[in-house]
Protein backbone atom coordinates (compact mmCIF):
# COMPACT_ATOMS: atom_id res chain seq x y z
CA UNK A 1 70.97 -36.93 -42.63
CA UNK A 2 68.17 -36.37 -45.08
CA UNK A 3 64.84 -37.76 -43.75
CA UNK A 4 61.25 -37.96 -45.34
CA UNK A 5 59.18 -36.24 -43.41
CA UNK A 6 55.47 -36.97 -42.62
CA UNK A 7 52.77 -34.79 -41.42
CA UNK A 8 51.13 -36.61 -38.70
CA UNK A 9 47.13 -35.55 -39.23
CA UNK A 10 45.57 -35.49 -36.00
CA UNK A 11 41.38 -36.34 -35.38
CA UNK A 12 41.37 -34.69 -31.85
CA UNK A 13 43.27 -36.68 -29.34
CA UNK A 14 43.45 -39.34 -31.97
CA UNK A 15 45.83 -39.88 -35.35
CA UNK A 16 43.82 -39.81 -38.78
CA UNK A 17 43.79 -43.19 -40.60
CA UNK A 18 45.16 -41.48 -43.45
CA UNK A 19 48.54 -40.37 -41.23
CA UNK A 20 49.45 -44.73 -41.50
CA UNK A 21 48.81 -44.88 -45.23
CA UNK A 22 51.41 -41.63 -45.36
CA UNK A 23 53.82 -43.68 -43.44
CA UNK A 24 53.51 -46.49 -44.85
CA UNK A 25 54.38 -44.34 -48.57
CA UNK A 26 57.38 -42.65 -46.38
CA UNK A 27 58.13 -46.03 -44.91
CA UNK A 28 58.98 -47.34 -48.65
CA UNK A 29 60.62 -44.31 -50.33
CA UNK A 30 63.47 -43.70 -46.84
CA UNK A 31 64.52 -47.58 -47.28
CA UNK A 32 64.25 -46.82 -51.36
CA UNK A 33 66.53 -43.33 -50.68
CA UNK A 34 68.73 -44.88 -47.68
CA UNK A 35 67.31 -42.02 -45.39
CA UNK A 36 65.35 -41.77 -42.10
CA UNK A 37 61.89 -41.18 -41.93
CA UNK A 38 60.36 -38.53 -39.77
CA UNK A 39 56.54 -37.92 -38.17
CA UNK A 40 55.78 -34.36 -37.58
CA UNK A 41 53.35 -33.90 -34.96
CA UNK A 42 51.54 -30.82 -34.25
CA UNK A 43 49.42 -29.46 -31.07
CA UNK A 44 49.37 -30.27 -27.60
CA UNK A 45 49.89 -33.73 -26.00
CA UNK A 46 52.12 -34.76 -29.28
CA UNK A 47 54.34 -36.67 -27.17
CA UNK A 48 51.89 -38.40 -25.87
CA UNK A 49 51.10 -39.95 -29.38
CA UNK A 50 54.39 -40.46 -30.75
CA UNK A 51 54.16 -43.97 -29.54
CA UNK A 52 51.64 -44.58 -32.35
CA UNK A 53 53.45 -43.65 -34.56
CA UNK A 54 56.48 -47.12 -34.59
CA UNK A 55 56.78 -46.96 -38.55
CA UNK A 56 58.92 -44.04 -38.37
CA UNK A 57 62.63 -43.57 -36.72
CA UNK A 58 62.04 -40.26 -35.43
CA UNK A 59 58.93 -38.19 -34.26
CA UNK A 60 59.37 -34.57 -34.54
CA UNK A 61 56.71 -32.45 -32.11
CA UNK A 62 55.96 -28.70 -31.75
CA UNK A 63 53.56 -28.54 -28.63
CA UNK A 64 52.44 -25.19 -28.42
CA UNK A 65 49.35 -24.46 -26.77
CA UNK A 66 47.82 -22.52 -29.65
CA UNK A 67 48.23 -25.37 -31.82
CA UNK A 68 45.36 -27.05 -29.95
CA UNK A 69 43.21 -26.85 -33.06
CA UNK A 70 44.39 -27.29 -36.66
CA UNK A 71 44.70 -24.05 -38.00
CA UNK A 72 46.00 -23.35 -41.69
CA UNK A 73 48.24 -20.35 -40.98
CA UNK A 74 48.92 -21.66 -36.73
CA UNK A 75 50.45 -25.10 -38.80
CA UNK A 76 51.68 -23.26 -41.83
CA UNK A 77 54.42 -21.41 -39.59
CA UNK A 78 55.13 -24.88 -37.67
CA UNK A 79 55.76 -26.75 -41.22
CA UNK A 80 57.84 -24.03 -42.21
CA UNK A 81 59.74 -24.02 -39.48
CA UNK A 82 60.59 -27.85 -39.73
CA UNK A 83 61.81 -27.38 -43.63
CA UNK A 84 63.73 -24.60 -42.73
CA UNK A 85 65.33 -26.39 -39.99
CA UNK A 86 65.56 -29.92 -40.53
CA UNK A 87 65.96 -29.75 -45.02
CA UNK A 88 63.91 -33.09 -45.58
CA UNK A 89 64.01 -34.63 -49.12
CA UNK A 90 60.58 -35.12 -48.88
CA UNK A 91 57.58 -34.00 -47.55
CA UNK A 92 54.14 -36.26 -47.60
CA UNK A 93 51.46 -34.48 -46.86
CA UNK A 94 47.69 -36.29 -47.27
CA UNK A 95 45.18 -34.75 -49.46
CA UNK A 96 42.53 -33.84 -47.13
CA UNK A 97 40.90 -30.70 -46.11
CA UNK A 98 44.35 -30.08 -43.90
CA UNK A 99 46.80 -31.00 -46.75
CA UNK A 100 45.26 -29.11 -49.50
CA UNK A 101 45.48 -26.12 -46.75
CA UNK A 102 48.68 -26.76 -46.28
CA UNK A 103 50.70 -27.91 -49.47
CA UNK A 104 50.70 -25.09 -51.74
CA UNK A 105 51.44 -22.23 -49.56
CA UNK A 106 54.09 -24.97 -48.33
CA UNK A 107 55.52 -24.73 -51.74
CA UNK A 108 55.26 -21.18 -51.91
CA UNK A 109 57.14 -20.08 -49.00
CA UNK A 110 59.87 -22.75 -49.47
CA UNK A 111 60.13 -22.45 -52.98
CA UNK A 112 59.59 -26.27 -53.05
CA UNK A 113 57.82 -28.07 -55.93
CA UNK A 114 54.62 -29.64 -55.43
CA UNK A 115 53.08 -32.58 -56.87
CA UNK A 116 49.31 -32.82 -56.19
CA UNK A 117 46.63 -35.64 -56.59
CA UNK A 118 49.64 -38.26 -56.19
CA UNK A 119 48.38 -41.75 -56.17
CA UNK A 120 51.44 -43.69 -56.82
CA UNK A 121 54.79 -42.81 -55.13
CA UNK A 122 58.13 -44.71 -55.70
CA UNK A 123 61.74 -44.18 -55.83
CA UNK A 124 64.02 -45.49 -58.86
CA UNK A 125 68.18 -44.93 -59.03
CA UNK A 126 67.84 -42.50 -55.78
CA UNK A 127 64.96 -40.33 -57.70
CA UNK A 128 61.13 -40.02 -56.36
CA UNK A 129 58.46 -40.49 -59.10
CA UNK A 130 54.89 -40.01 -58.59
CA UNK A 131 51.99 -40.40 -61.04
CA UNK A 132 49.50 -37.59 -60.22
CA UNK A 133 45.73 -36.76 -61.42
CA UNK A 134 45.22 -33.82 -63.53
CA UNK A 135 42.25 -32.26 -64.90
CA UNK A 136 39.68 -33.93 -62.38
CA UNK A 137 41.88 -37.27 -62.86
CA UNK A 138 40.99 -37.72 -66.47
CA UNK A 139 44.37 -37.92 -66.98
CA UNK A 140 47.56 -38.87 -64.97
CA UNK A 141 51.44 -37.99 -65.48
CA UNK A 142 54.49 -39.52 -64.37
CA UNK A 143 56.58 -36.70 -62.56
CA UNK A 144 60.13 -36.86 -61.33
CA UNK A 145 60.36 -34.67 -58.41
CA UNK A 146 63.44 -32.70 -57.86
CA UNK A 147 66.60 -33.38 -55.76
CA UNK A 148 63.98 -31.91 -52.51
CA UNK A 149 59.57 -31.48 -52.65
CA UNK A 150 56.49 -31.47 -51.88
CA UNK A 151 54.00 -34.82 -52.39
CA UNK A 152 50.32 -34.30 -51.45
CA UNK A 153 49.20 -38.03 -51.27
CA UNK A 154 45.52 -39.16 -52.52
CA UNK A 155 43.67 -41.32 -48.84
CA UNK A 156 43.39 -44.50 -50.12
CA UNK A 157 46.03 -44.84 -52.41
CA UNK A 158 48.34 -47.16 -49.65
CA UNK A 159 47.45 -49.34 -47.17
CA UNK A 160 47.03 -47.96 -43.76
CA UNK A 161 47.99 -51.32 -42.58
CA UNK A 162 51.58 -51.23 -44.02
CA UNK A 163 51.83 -47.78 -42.11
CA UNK A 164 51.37 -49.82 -38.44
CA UNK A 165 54.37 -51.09 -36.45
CA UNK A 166 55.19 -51.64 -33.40
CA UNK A 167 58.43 -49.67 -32.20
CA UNK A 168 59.60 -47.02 -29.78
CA UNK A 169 60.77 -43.84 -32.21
CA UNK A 170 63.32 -40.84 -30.73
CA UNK A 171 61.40 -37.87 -30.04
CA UNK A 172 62.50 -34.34 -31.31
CA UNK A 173 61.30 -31.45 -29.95
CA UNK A 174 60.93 -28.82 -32.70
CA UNK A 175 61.45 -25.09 -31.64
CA UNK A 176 58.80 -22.33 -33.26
CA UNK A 177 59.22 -19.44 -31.57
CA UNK A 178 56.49 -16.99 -31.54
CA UNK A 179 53.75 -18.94 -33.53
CA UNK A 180 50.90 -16.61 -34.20
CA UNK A 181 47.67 -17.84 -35.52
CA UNK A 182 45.42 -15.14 -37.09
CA UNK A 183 42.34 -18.12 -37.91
CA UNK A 184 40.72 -18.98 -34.58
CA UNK A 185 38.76 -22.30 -33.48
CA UNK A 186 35.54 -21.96 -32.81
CA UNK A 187 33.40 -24.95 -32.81
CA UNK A 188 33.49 -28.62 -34.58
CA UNK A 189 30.63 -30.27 -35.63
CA UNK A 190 30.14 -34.16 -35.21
CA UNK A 191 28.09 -36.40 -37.17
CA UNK A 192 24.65 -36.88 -35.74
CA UNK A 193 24.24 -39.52 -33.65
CA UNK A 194 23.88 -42.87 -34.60
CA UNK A 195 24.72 -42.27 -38.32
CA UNK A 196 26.59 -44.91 -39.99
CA UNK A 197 30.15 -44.41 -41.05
CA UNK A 198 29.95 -45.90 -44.67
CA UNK A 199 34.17 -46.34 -44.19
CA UNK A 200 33.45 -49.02 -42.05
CA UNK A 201 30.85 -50.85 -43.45
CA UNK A 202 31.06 -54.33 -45.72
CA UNK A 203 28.07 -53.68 -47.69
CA UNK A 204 27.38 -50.48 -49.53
CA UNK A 205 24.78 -49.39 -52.23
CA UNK A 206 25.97 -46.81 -53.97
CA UNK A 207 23.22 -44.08 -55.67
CA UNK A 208 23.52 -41.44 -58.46
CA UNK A 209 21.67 -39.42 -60.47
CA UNK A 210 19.89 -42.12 -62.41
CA UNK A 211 17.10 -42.15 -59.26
CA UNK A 212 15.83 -39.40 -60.16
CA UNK A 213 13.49 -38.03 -57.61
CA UNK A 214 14.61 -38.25 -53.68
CA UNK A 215 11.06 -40.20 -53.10
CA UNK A 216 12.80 -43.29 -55.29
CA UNK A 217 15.87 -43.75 -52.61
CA UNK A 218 13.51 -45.77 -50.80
CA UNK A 219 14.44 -48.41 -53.20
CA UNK A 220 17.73 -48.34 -52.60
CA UNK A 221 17.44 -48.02 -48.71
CA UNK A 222 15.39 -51.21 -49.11
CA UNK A 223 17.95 -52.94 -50.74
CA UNK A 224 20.57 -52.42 -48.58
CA UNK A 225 18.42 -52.77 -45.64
CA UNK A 226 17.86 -56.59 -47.34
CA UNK A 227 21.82 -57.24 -47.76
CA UNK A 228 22.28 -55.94 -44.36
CA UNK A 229 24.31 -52.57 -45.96
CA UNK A 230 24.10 -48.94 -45.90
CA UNK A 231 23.51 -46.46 -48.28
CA UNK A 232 25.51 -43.54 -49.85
CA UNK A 233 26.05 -41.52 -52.70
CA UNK A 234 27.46 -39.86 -55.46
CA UNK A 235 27.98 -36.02 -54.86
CA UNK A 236 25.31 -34.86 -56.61
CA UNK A 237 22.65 -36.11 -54.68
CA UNK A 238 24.66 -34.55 -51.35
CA UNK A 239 24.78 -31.49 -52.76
CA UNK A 240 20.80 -31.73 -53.76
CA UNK A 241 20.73 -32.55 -49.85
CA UNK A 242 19.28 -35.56 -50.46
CA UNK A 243 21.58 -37.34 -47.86
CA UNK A 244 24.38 -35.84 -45.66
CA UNK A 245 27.70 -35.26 -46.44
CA UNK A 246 29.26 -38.26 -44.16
CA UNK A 247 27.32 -40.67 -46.93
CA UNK A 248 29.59 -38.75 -49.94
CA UNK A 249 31.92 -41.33 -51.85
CA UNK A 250 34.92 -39.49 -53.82
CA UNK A 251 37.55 -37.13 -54.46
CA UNK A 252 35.60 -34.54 -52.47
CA UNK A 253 34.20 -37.32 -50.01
CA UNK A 254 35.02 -40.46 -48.53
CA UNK A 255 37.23 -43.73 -49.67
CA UNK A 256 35.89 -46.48 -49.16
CA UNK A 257 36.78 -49.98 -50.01
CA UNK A 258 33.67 -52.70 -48.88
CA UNK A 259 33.76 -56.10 -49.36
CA UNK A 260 30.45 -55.40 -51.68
CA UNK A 261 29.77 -52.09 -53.37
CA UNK A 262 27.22 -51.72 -55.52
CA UNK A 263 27.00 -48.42 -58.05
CA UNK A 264 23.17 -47.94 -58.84
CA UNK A 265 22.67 -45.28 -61.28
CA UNK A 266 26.18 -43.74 -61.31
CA UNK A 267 27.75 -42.91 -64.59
CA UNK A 268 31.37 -43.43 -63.19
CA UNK A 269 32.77 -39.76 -63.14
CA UNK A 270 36.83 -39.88 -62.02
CA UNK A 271 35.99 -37.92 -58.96
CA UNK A 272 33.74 -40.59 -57.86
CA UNK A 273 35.81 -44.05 -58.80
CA UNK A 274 38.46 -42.15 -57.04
CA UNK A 275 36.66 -43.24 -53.92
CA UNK A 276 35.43 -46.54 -54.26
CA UNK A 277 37.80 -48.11 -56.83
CA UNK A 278 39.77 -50.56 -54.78
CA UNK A 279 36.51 -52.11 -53.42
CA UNK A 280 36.75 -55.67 -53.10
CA UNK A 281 33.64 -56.55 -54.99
CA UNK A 282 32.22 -53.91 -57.70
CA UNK A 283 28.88 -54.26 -59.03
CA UNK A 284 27.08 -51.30 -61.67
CA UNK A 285 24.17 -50.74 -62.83
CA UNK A 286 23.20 -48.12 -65.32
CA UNK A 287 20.93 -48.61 -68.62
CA UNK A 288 24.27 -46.74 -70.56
CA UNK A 289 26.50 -49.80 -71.46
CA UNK A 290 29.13 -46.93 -72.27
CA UNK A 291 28.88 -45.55 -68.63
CA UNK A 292 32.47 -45.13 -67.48
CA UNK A 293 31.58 -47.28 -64.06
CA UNK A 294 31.82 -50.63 -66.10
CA UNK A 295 35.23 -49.88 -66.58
CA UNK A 296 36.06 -50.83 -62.70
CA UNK A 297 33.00 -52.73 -62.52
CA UNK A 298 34.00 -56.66 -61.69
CA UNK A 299 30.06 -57.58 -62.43
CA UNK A 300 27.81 -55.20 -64.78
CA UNK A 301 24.14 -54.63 -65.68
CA UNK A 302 22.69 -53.13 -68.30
CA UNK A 303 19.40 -52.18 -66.57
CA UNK A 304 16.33 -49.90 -65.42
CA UNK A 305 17.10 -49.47 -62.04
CA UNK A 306 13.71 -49.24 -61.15
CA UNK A 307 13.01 -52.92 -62.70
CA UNK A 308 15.98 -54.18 -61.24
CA UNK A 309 16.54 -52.90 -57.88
CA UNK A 310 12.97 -54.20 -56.77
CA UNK A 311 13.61 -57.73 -58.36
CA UNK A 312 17.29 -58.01 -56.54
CA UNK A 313 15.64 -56.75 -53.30
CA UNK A 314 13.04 -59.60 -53.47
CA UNK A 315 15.43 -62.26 -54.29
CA UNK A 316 17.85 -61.58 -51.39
CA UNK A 317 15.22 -61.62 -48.91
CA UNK A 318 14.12 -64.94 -50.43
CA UNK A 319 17.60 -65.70 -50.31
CA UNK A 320 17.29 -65.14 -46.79
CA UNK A 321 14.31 -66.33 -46.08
């Protein structure tokens, strides 16, 4: 039987929130297609796992002990190995670090067509459709993707939620002999300590290049130190080192989606409202009324940060008290 077929990111011992959101994607296109839906897992203790994994009917694992770190090439052979073997309809594969790795030279040993930047999948009269960014997500097209492909799903475009269920899958076993990994492991580097992790919080303030100089983010840490927030950032201001990568909101950083976020400074580039555009609550501010940030704004202010910010600040802790 065709299937859909997953690939189940792993965080260490633990499943990446972004593996639910692809299942919950899969979860809608096998009922769509009348087909199962399939989990690959990779690495060892992938059995051990599979009972996380209740959205799908069947959870396919390759165990091999030199799969014990992701690997591009070591997971390459293993996904190669399950298209040539099992012929899914469809593969999802998340666009992180380890899916862009993955997906094109996916496509290019299986001849398979890839759609990128997906961030709407459905199915209509038995064919897949995805609308996918292009050009940095200025603009997106509406692709119908062949009788078999390749999606490479956008985190945060599904809810993770949908992609949890309680069940007891089959497990598979999937046979790769002779995987040979020429990339080797070395070392993974954590967060420091105590550093917040801005996909978790309620409250973010959100700064761009409008600050100007790194001495004026104590504004904004003052702010969201008064509405009980954290800070973060557009990517310029990581890549100035201003603040650490883990604080990065967008296409190449986090998605987030806070009860509160509010954009200080940010113009509203695609690659950053790729990341924070299904927040519950979206305030701007930026003295260009034209900024592209209004345009998901819910609440907007036409402003000098630097006379606003210290105003707001004041009022909430009066607010407060």
């Amino acid at each position: 039987m065709a299937e859909v077929m997953v690939f189940a990111e792993r965080q260490g011992d633990s499943l990446a929130e972004v593996t639910y959101e692809l299942l919950a994607a899969g979860r809608q296109l096998s009922q769509a297609l009348g087909c199962e839906l399939s989990a690959l897992l990779v690495g060892p203790g992938a059995g051990a796992l599979a009972g996380g994994l209740g959205t799908a009917d069947v959870v396919v694992c390759a165990e091999d002990p030199q799969l014990a770190h992701f690997t591009p090439d070591g997971t390459l052979q293993v996904l190669e190995a399950a298209v040539q073997q099992r012929s899914p309809r469809l593969v999802l594969l998340p666009s992180t670090s380890q899916g862009l790795d993955l997906a094109a030279p996916l496509s290019a040993r299986t001849g398979l067509p890839l759609v990128a930047y997906c961030r709407e999948l459905w199915a209509e009269d038995g064919v897949v459709v995805a609308h996918s960014q292009v050009y940095g997500g200025k603009l997106v097209v509406e692709v119908a993707v062949p009788e078999r492909g390749i999606v490479c799903l956008l985190p945060g475009s599904v809810s993770a939620e949908a992609g949890r269920a309680p069940g007891t899958p089959r497990v598979e076993v999937l046979s790769v002999p002779g995987v040979s990994a020429r990339a080797r492991f070395r070392q993974r580097f954590e967060p420091e300590a105590g550093d917040v992790d801005i996909t978790r919080e309620d409250i973010l303030v959100a700064v761009g290049r409008g600050i100007g100089d790194r001495e004026n983010l104590s504004l904004v840490e003052e702010l969201a130190e008064a509405l009980g927030g954290a800070v973060c950032a557009s990517r310029p201001l990581v890549d100035n080192g201003w603040l650490p990568k883990n604080r990065q909101v967008g296409k190449s950083g986090l998605v987030v989606k806070p009860k509160l976020y509010l954009a200080v400074g940010i113009s509203g580039a695609p690659e950053h409202l790729e990341g924070m555009k299904d927040s519950e609550l979206i305030v701007a501010v930026n003295t260009d009324a034209r900024a592209p940030i209004f345009d998901v704004a819910h609440y907007g202010v036409v402003a000098d940060l630097f006379d606003f910010l210290p105003a707001l600040t004041e009022a909430v802790r009066q607010r407060k008290g």
